[in-house]
Protein backbone atom coordinates (compact mmCIF):
# COMPACT_ATOMS: atom_id res chain seq x y z
CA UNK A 1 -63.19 -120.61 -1.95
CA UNK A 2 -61.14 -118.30 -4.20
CA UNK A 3 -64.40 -116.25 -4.30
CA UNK A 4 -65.49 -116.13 -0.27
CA UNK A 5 -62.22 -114.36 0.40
CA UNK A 6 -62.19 -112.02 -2.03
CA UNK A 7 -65.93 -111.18 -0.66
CA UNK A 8 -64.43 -111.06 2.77
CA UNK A 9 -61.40 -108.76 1.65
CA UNK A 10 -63.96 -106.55 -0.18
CA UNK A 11 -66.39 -106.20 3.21
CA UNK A 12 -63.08 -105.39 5.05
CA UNK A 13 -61.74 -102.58 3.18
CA UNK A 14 -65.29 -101.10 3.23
CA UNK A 15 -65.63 -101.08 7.03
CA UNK A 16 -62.01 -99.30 7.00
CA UNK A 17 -62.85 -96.84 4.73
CA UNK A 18 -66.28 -95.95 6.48
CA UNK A 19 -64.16 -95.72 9.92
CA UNK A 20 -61.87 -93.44 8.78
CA UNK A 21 -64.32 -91.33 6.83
CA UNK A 22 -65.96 -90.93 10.03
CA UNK A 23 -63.01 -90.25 11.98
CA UNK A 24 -62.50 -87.48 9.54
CA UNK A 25 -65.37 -86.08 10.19
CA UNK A 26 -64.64 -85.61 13.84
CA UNK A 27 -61.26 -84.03 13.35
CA UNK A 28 -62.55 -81.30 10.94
CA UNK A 29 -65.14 -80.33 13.35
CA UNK A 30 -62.58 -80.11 16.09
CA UNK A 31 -60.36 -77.66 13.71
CA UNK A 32 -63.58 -75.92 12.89
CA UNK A 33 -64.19 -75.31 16.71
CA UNK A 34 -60.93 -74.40 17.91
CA UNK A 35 -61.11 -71.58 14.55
CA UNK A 36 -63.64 -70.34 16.13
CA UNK A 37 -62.67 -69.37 19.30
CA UNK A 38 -59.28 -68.40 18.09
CA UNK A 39 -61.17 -65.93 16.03
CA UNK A 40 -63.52 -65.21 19.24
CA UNK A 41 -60.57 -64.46 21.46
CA UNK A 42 -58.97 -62.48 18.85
CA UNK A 43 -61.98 -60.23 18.56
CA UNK A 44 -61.87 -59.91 22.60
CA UNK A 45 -58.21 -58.92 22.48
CA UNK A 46 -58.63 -56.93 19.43
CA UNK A 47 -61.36 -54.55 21.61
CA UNK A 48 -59.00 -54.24 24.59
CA UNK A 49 -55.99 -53.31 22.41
CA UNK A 50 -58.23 -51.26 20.23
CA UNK A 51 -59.40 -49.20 23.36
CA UNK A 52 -56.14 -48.88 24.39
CA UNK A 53 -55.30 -47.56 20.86
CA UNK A 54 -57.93 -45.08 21.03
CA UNK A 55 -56.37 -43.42 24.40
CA UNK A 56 -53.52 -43.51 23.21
CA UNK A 57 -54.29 -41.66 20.03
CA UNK A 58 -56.59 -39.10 21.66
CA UNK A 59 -54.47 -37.98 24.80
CA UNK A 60 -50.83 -38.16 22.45
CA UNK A 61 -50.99 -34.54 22.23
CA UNK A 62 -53.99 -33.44 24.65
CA UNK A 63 -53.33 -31.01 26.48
CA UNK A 64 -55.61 -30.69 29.19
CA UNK A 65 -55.01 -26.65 30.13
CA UNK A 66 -56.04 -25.27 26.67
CA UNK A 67 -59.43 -24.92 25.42
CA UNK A 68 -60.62 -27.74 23.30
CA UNK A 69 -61.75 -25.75 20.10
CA UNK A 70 -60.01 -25.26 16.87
CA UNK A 71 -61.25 -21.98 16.50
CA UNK A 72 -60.24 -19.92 19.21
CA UNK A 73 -63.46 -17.72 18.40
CA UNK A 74 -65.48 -20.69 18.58
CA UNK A 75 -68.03 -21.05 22.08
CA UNK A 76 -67.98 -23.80 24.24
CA UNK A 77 -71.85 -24.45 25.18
CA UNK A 78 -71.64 -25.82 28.69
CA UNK A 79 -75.24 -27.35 30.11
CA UNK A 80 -75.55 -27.77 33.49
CA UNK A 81 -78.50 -29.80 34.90
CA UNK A 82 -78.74 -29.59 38.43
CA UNK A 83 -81.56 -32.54 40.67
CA UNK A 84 -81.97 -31.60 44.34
CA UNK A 85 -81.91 -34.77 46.08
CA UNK A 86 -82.41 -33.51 49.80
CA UNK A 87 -82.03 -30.13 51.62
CA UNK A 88 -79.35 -31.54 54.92
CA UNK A 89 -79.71 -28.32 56.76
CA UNK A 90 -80.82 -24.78 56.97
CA UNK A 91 -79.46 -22.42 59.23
CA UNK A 92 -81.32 -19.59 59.42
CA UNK A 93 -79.02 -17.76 62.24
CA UNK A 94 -76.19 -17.80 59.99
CA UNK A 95 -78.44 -17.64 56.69
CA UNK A 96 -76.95 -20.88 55.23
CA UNK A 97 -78.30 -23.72 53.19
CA UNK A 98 -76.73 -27.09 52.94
CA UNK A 99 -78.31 -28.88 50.32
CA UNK A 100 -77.44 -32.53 48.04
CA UNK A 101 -77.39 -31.63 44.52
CA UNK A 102 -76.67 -34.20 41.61
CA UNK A 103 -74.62 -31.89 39.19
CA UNK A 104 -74.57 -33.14 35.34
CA UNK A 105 -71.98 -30.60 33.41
CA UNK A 106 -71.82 -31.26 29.56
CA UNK A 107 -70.17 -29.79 26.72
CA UNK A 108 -68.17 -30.92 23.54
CA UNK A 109 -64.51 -31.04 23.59
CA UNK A 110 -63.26 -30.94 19.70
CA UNK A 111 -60.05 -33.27 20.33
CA UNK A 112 -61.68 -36.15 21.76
CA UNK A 113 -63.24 -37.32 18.31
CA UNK A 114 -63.05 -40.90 16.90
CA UNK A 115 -64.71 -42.88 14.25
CA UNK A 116 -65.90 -46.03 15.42
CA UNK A 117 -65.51 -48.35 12.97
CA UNK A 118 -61.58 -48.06 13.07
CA UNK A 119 -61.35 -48.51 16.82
CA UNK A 120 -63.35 -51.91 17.12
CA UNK A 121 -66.98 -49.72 17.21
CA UNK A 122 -66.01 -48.23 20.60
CA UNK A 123 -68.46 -45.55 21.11
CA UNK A 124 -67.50 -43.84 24.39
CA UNK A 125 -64.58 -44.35 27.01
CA UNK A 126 -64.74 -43.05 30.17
CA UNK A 127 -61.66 -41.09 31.88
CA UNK A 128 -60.50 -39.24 34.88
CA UNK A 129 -61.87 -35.51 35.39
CA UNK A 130 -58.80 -33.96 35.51
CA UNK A 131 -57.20 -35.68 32.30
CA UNK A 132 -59.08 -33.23 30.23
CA UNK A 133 -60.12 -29.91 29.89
CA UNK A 134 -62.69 -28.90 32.79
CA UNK A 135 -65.04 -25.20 32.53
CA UNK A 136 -64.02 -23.70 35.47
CA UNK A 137 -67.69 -23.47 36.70
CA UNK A 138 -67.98 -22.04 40.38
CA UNK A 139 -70.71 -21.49 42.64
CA UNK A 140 -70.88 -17.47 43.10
CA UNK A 141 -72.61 -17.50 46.13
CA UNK A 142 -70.35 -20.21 48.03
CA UNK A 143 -70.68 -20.14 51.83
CA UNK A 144 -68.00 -22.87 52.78
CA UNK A 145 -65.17 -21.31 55.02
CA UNK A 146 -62.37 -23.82 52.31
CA UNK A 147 -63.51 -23.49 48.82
CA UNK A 148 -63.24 -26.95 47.22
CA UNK A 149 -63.32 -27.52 43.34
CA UNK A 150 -66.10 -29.93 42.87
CA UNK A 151 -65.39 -30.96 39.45
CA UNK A 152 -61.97 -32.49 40.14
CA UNK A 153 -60.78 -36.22 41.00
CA UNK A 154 -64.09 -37.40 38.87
CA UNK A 155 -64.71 -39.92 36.32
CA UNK A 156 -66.31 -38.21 33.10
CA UNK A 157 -67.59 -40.05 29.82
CA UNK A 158 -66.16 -38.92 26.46
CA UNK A 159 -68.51 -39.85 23.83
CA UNK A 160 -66.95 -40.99 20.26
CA UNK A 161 -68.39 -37.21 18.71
CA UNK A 162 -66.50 -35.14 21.30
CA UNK A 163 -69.51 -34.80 23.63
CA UNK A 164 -68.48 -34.73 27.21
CA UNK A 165 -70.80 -35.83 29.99
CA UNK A 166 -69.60 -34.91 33.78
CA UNK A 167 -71.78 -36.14 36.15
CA UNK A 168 -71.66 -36.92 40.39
CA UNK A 169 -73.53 -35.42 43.45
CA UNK A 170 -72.11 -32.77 45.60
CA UNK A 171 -72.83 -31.06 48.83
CA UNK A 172 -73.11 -27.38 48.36
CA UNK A 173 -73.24 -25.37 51.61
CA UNK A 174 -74.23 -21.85 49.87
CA UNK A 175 -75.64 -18.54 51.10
CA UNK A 176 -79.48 -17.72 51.49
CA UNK A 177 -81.07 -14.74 52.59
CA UNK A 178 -83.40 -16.11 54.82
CA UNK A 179 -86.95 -14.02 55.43
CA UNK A 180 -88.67 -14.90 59.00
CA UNK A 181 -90.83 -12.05 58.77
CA UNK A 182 -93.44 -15.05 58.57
CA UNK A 183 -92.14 -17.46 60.07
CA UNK A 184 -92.88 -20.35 60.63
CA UNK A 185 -95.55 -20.07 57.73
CA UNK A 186 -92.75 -18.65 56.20
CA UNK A 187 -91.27 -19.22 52.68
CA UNK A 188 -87.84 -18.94 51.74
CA UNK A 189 -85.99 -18.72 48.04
CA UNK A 190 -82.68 -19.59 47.60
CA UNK A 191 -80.34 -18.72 44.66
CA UNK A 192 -77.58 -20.46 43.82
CA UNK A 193 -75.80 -18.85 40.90
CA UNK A 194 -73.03 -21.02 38.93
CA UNK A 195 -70.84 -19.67 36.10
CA UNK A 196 -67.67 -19.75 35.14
CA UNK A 197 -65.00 -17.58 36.91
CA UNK A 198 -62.58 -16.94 34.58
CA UNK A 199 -63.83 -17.35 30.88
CA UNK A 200 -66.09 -15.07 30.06
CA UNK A 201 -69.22 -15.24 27.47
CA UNK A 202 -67.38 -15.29 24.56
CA UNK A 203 -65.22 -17.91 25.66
CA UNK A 204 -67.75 -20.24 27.40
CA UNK A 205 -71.70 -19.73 27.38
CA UNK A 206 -73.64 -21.17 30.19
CA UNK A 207 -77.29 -22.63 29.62
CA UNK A 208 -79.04 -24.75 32.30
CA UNK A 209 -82.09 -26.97 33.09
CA UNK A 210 -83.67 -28.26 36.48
CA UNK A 211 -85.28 -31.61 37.78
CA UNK A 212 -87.02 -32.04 41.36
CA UNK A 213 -88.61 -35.75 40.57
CA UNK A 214 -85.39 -37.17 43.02
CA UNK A 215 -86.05 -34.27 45.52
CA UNK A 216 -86.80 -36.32 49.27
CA UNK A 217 -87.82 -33.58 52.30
CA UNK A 218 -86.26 -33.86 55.12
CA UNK A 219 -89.07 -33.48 57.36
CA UNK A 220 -89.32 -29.62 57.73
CA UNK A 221 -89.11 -27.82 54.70
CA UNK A 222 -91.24 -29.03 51.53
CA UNK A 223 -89.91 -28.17 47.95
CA UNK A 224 -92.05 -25.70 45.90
CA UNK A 225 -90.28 -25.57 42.65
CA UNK A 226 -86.74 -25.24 41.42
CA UNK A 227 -86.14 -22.65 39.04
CA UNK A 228 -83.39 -21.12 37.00
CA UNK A 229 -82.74 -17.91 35.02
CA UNK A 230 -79.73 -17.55 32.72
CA UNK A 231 -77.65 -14.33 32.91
CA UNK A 232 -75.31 -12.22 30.67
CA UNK A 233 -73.42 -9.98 33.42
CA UNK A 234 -70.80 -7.30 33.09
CA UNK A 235 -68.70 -6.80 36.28
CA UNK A 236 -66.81 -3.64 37.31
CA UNK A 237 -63.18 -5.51 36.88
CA UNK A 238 -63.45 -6.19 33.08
CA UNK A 239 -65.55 -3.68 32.20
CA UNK A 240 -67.73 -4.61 28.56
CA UNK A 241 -66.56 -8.16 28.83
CA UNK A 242 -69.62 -10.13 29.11
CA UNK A 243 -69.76 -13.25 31.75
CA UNK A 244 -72.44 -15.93 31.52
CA UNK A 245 -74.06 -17.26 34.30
CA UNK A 246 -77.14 -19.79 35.52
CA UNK A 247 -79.13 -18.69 38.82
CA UNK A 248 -81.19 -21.57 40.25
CA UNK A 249 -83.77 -20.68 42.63
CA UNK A 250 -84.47 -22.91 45.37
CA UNK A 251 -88.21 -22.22 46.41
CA UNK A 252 -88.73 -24.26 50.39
CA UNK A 253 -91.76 -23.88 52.24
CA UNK A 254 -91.67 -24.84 56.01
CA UNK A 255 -93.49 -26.92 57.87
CA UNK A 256 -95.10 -25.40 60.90
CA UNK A 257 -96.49 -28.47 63.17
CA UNK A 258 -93.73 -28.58 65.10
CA UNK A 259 -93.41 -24.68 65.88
CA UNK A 260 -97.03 -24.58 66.60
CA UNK A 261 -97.04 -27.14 69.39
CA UNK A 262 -93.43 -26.16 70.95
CA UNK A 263 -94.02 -22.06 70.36
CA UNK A 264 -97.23 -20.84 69.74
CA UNK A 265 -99.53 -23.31 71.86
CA UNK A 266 -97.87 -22.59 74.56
CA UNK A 267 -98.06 -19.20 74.45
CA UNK A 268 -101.56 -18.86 73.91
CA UNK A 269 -102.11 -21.21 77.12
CA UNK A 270 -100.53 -18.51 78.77
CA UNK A 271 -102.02 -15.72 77.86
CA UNK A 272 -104.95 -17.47 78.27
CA UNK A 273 -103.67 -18.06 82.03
CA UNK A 274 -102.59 -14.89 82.96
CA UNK A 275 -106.43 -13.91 82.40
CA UNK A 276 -106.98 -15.94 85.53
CA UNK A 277 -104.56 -13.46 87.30
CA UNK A 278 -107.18 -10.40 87.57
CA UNK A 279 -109.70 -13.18 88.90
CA UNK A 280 -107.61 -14.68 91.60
CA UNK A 281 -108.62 -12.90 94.92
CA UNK A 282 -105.84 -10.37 96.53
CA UNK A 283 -105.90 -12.06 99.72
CA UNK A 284 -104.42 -15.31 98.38
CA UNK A 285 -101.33 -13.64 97.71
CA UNK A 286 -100.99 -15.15 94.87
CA UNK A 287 -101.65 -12.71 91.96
CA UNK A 288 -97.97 -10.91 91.88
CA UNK A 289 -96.21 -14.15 91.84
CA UNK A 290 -98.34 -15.80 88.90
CA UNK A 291 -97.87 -12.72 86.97
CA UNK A 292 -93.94 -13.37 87.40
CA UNK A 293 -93.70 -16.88 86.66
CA UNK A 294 -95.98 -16.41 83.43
CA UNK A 295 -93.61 -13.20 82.43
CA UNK A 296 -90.76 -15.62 83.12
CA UNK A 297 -91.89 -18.09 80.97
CA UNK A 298 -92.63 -16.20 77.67
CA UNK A 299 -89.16 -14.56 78.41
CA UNK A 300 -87.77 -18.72 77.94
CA UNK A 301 -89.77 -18.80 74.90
CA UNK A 302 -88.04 -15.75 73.29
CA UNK A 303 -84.74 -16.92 73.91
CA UNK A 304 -85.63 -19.78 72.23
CA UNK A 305 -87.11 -17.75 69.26
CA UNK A 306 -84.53 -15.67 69.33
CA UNK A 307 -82.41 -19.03 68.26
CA UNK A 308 -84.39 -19.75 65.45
CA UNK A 309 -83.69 -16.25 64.02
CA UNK A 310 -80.81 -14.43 62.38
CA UNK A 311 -79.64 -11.29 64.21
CA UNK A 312 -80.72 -8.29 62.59
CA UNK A 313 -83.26 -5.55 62.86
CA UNK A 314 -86.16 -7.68 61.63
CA UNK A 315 -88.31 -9.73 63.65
CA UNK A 316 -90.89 -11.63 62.67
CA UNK A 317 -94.37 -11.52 63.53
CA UNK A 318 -94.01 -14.35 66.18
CA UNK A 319 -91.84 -12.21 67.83
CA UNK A 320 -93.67 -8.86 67.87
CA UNK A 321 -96.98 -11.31 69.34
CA UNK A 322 -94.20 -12.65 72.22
CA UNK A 323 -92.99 -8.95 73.02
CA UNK A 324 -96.68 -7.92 72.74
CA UNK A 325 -97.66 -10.78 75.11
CA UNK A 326 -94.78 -9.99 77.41
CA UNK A 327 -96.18 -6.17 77.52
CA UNK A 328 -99.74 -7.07 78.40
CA UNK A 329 -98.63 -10.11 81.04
CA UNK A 330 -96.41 -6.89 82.61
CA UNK A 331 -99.74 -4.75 82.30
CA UNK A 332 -101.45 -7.50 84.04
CA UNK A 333 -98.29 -7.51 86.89
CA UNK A 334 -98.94 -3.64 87.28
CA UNK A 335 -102.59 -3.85 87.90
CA UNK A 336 -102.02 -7.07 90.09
CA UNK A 337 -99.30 -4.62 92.27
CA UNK A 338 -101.45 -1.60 92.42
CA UNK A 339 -104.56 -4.11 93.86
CA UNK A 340 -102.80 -5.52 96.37
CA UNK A 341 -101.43 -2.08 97.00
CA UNK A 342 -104.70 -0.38 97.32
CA UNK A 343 -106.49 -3.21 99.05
CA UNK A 344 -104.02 -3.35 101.83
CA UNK A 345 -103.10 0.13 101.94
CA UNK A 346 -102.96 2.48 104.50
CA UNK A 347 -105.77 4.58 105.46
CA UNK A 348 -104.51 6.70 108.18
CA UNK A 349 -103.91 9.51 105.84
CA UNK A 350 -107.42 10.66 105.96
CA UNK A 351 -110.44 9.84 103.71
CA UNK A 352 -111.22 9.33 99.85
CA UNK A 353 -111.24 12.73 97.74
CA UNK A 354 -114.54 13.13 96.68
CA UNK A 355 -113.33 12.91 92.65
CA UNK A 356 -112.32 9.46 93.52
CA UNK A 357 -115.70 8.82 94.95
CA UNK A 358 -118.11 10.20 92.24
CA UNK A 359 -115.73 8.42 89.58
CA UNK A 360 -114.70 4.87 90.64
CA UNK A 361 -117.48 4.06 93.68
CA UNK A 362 -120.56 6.09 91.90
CA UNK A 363 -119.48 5.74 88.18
CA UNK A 364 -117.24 3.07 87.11
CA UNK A 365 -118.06 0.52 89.94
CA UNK A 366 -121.55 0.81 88.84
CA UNK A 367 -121.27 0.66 85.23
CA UNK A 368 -118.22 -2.13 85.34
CA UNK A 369 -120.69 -4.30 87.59
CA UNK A 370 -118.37 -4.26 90.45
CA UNK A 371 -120.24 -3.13 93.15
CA UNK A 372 -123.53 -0.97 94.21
CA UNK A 373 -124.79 1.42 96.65
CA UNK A 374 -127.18 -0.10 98.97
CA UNK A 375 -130.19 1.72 99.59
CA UNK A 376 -130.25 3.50 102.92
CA UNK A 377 -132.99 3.55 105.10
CA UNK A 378 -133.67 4.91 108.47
CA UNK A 379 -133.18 3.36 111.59
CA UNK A 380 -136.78 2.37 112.91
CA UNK A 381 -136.29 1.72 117.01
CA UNK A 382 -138.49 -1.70 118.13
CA UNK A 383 -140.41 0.78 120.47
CA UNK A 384 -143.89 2.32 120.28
CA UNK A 385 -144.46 6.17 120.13
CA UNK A 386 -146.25 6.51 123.20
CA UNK A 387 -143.74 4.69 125.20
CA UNK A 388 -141.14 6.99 123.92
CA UNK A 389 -143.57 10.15 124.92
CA UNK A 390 -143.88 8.60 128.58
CA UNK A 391 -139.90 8.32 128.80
CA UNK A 392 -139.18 12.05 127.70
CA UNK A 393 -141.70 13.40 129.96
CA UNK A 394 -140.26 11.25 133.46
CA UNK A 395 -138.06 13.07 135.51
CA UNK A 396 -136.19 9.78 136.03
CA UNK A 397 -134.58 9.57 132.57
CA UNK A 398 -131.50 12.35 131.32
CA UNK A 399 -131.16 12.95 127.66
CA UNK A 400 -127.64 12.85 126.47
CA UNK A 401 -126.55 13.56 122.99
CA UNK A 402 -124.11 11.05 121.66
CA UNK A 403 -122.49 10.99 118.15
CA UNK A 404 -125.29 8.89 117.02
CA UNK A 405 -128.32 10.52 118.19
CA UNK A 406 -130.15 11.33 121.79
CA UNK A 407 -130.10 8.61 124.43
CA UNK A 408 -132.05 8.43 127.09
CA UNK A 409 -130.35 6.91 130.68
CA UNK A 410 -132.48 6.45 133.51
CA UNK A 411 -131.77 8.64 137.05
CA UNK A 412 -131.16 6.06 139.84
CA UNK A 413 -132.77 7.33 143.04
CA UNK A 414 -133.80 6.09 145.88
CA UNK A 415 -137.66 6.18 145.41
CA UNK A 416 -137.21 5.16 141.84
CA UNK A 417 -138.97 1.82 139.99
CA UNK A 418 -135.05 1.47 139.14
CA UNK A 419 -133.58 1.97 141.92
CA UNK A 420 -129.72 0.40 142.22
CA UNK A 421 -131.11 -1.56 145.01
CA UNK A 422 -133.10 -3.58 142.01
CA UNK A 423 -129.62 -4.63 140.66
CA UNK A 424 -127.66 -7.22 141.41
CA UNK A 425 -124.71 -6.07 140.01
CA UNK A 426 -122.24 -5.73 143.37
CA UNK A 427 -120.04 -2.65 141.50
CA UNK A 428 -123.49 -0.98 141.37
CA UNK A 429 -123.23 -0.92 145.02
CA UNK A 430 -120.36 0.11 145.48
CA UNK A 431 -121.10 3.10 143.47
CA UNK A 432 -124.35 3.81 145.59
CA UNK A 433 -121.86 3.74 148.29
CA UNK A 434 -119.88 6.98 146.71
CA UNK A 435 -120.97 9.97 148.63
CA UNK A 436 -121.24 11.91 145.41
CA UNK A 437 -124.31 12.96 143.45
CA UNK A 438 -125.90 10.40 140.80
CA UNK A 439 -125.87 13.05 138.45
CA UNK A 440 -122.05 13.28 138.15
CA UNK A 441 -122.04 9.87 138.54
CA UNK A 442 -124.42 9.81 135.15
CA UNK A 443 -122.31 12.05 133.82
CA UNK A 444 -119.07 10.23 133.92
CA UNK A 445 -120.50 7.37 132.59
CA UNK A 446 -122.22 9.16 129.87
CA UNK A 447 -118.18 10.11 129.13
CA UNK A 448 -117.21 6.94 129.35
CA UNK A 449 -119.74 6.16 126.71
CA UNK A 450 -118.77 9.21 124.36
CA UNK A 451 -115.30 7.77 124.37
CA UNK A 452 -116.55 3.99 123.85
CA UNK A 453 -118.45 5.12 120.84
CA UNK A 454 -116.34 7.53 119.46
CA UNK A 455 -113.68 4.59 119.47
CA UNK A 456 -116.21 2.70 117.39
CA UNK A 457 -117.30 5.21 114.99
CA UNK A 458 -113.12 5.66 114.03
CA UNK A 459 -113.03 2.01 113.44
CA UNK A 460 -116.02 1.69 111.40
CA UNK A 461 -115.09 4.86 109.66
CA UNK A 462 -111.70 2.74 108.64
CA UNK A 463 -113.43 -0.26 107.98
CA UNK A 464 -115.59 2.01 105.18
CA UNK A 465 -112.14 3.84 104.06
CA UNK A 466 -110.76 0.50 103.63
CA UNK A 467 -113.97 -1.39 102.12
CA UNK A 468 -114.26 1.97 99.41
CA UNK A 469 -110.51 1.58 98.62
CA UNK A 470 -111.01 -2.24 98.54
CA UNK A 471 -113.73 -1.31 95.84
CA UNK A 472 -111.21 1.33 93.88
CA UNK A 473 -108.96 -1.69 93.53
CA UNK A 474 -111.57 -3.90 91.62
CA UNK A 475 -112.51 -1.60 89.32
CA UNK A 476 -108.78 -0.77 88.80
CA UNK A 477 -108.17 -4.71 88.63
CA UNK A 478 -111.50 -4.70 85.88
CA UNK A 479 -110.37 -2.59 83.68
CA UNK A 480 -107.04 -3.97 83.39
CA UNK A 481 -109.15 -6.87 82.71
CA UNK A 482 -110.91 -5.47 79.87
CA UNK A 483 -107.45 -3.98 78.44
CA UNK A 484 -105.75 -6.84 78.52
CA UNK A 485 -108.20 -8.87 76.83
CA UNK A 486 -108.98 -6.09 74.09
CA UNK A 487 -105.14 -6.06 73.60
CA UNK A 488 -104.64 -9.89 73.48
CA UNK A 489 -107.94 -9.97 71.02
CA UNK A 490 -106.73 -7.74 68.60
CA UNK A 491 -102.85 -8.63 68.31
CA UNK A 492 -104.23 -11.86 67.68
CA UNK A 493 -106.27 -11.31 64.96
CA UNK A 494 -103.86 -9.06 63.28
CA UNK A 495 -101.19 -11.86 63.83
CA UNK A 496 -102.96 -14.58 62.19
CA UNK A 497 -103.76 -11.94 59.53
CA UNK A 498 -101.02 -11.96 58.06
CA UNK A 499 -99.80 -14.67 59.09
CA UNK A 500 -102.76 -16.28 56.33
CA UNK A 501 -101.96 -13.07 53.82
């Protein structure tokens, strides 16, 4: 029994010890846990304080207005990269170009230089612009009515070798002489020269470089290329002091579609138009007031060139082919004036000069296909010879001569085939009744006739006046014709000439 319980004691103490080994076990990998992220949030706190270390230590004595170079001989290289992103606007009136530019400015600034390894392996922090020395880089050709200095009120990133990288996009509203002369196939380079202002080549040298991969078009101007060209420059107020500079050229081509359906189109259709005007008859009354309303109209459509365009002495060649339009629809309004005037003129003054005769009705009416002679033939009387040979040799018949040849009137007497008794007229009767002789009677009437005929004659004699002027007036309107279609031909051609050159 002695023996069973000292088993039983034995068992015991080994249970007990392989409990407690076991709760050892958990307690040292507890400790061994929380170590570990005491040493983990030390580390954490370590970088923050470290950081705040490094500022510390770099901006003690920074001093923000002076140069960052021990050497005051030394250069500061500045790069400048410059990405168009979009062109906003381009005012050609007031020669202006608004334009989103990502600007990337870097250089190295001697004082903000760190090892790495003693500040927790921090390899860049990241400040505010205007904590450290900035290259007073300016754009030359600034068109902005308040000059703002775009590299302030920034965040740059100061790399642990003194590199500094600047970088943020700006809106630069710059000048740009703008050439229409070919517009709207026109082409247009902007410069946009950046340098610094006040120190000069030996103080700060500019290089640059360009991108136009993030360049987006805004729907009327596409982007050619973006170029640069770096400058040394002397200037008249420090004479031999050299100035550095980088000129990026902004090459924009514009798109046309829109000027060609709103401006030129319409302008074609109405010189086409105004060719109806020389076809449209005078009578109408019509031909004056079309010429108007198309003169009218390309006078709208200069005004609305003349937005497009800056003011100066230079038009383009859209605008020479809208005066030169304008002249020929006035041409067009002269010859439609002098028609009308002609065909409805007055021609009581007497009758055509013969020069005007032999050159517009015999000459130019002839050759422009206007209108021709007809052949004159003689009159030929429904009446045979020997019937005419019985009438002059009866007694019964007078002869009178009339403007239009001899008539022949028959005597009425009393014994006569034709005697007035044969007519039923009643006036004839009453003139039987007259006591006088037939012969006056004959006579009288014979005036009356004269005076009948003459009266005809004068108005036929108009009605030929008036039908040769009638013809002068559409020869007149014809060549007009030709000239303004000769005219409109050729500025045409030489418009779209170099329009294409």
């Amino acid at each position: 029994m002695a023996s069973t319980f000292v088993t039983s004691c034995v068992g015991f103490c080994t249970v007990a010890m392989n409990y407690c080994s076991c709760i050892r076990v958990v307690m040292y990998s507890i400790v061994i846990l929380v170590f570990f992220t005491i040493v983990a949030s030390s580390e954490e706190t370590g970088t923050s304080i470290d950081q705040a270390r490094l500022l510390d230590d770099l901006f003690d004595k920074y001093n923000p207005r002076i140069r960052p170079v021990y050497n005051r001989t030394t250069q500061t290289q500045v790069q400048m990269m410059l990405v168009l992103a979009t062109i906003i606007d381009m005012d050609e009136r007031n020669q202006m170009l608004l334009s989103n530019m990502w600007v990337t400015l870097i250089w190295h600034d001697e004082f903000l230089r760190w090892n790495t390894d003693d500040y927790g392996g921090i390899s860049n922090i990241k400040v505010v612009s205007h904590e450290i020395w900035l290259p007073d880089i300016v754009l030359y050709n600034n068109a902005d009515t308040e000059y703002k200095n775009f590299l302030i009120k920034q965040t740059a990133i100061v790399y642990s070798d003194g590199e500094v990288l600047w970088a943020t996009p700006v809106i630069f509203k710059s000048s740009c002489s703008v050439d229409v002369t070919k517009f709207p196939f026109d082409m247009q380079n902007c410069s946009m020269k950046f340098g610094p202002w006040q120190h000069d080549g030996t103080e700060v040298y500019m290089t640059g470089r360009s991108d136009v991969t993030e360049y987006e078009s805004d729907g009327q101007w596409d982007l050619i290329d973006l170029t640069l060209d770096e400058h040394v420059e002397y200037y008249p107020d420090h004479p031999g002091v050299p100035y550095t500079d980088v000129t990026y050229h902004v090459i924009l081509k514009r798109r046309p579609v829109y000027f060609i359906v709103n401006l030129m189109l319409p302008n074609g259709l109405f010189t086409i138009v105004t060719v109806t005007v020389f076809y449209l008859p005078p009578e109408s009354g019509e031909k004056i007031s079309l010429s108007i309303t198309i003169l009218l109209s390309l006078t709208v459509f200069q005004l609305v060139l003349a937005d497009f365009m800056p003011p100066s002495s230079y038009l383009p060649f859209l605008g020479y082919y809208f005066v030169t339009a304008m002249l020929l629809v006035c041409l067009s309004l002269l010859s439609s004036v002098l028609m009308v005037t002609l065909h409805f003129g007055n021609t009581e003054e007497g009758s055509m000069p013969d020069w005007i005769k032999k050159v517009f009705l015999d000459f130019l009416s002839v050759k422009l296909n206007v209108y021709k002679q007809p052949k004159v033939r003689p009159y030929q009387a429904n009446i045979s010879q020997s019937r005419v040979q019985e009438i002059t040799r009866t007694p019964n018949y007078l002869r009178a001569r009339m403007s239009n040849g001899d008539v022949l009137v028959p005597l009425m007497r009393k014994d006569s085939k034709h005697s007035y008794k044969d007519r039923r007229a009643p006036g004839l009767r009453k003139i039987r009744a007259n006591p006088c002789d037939e012969s006056e009677i004959i006579i009288e009437l014979l005036g009356e006739l004269q005076r009948v005929a003459r009266y005809h004659d004068m108005k036929r004699r108009e009605e030929l006046i008036k039908k040769d002027w009638k013809i002068v007036a559409m020869v007149i309107d014809k060549i007009f014709l030709y000239i303004y279609i000769f005219g409109s031909t050729i500025t045409t051609v030489i418009f779209f000439y170099e329009m294409l050159n």
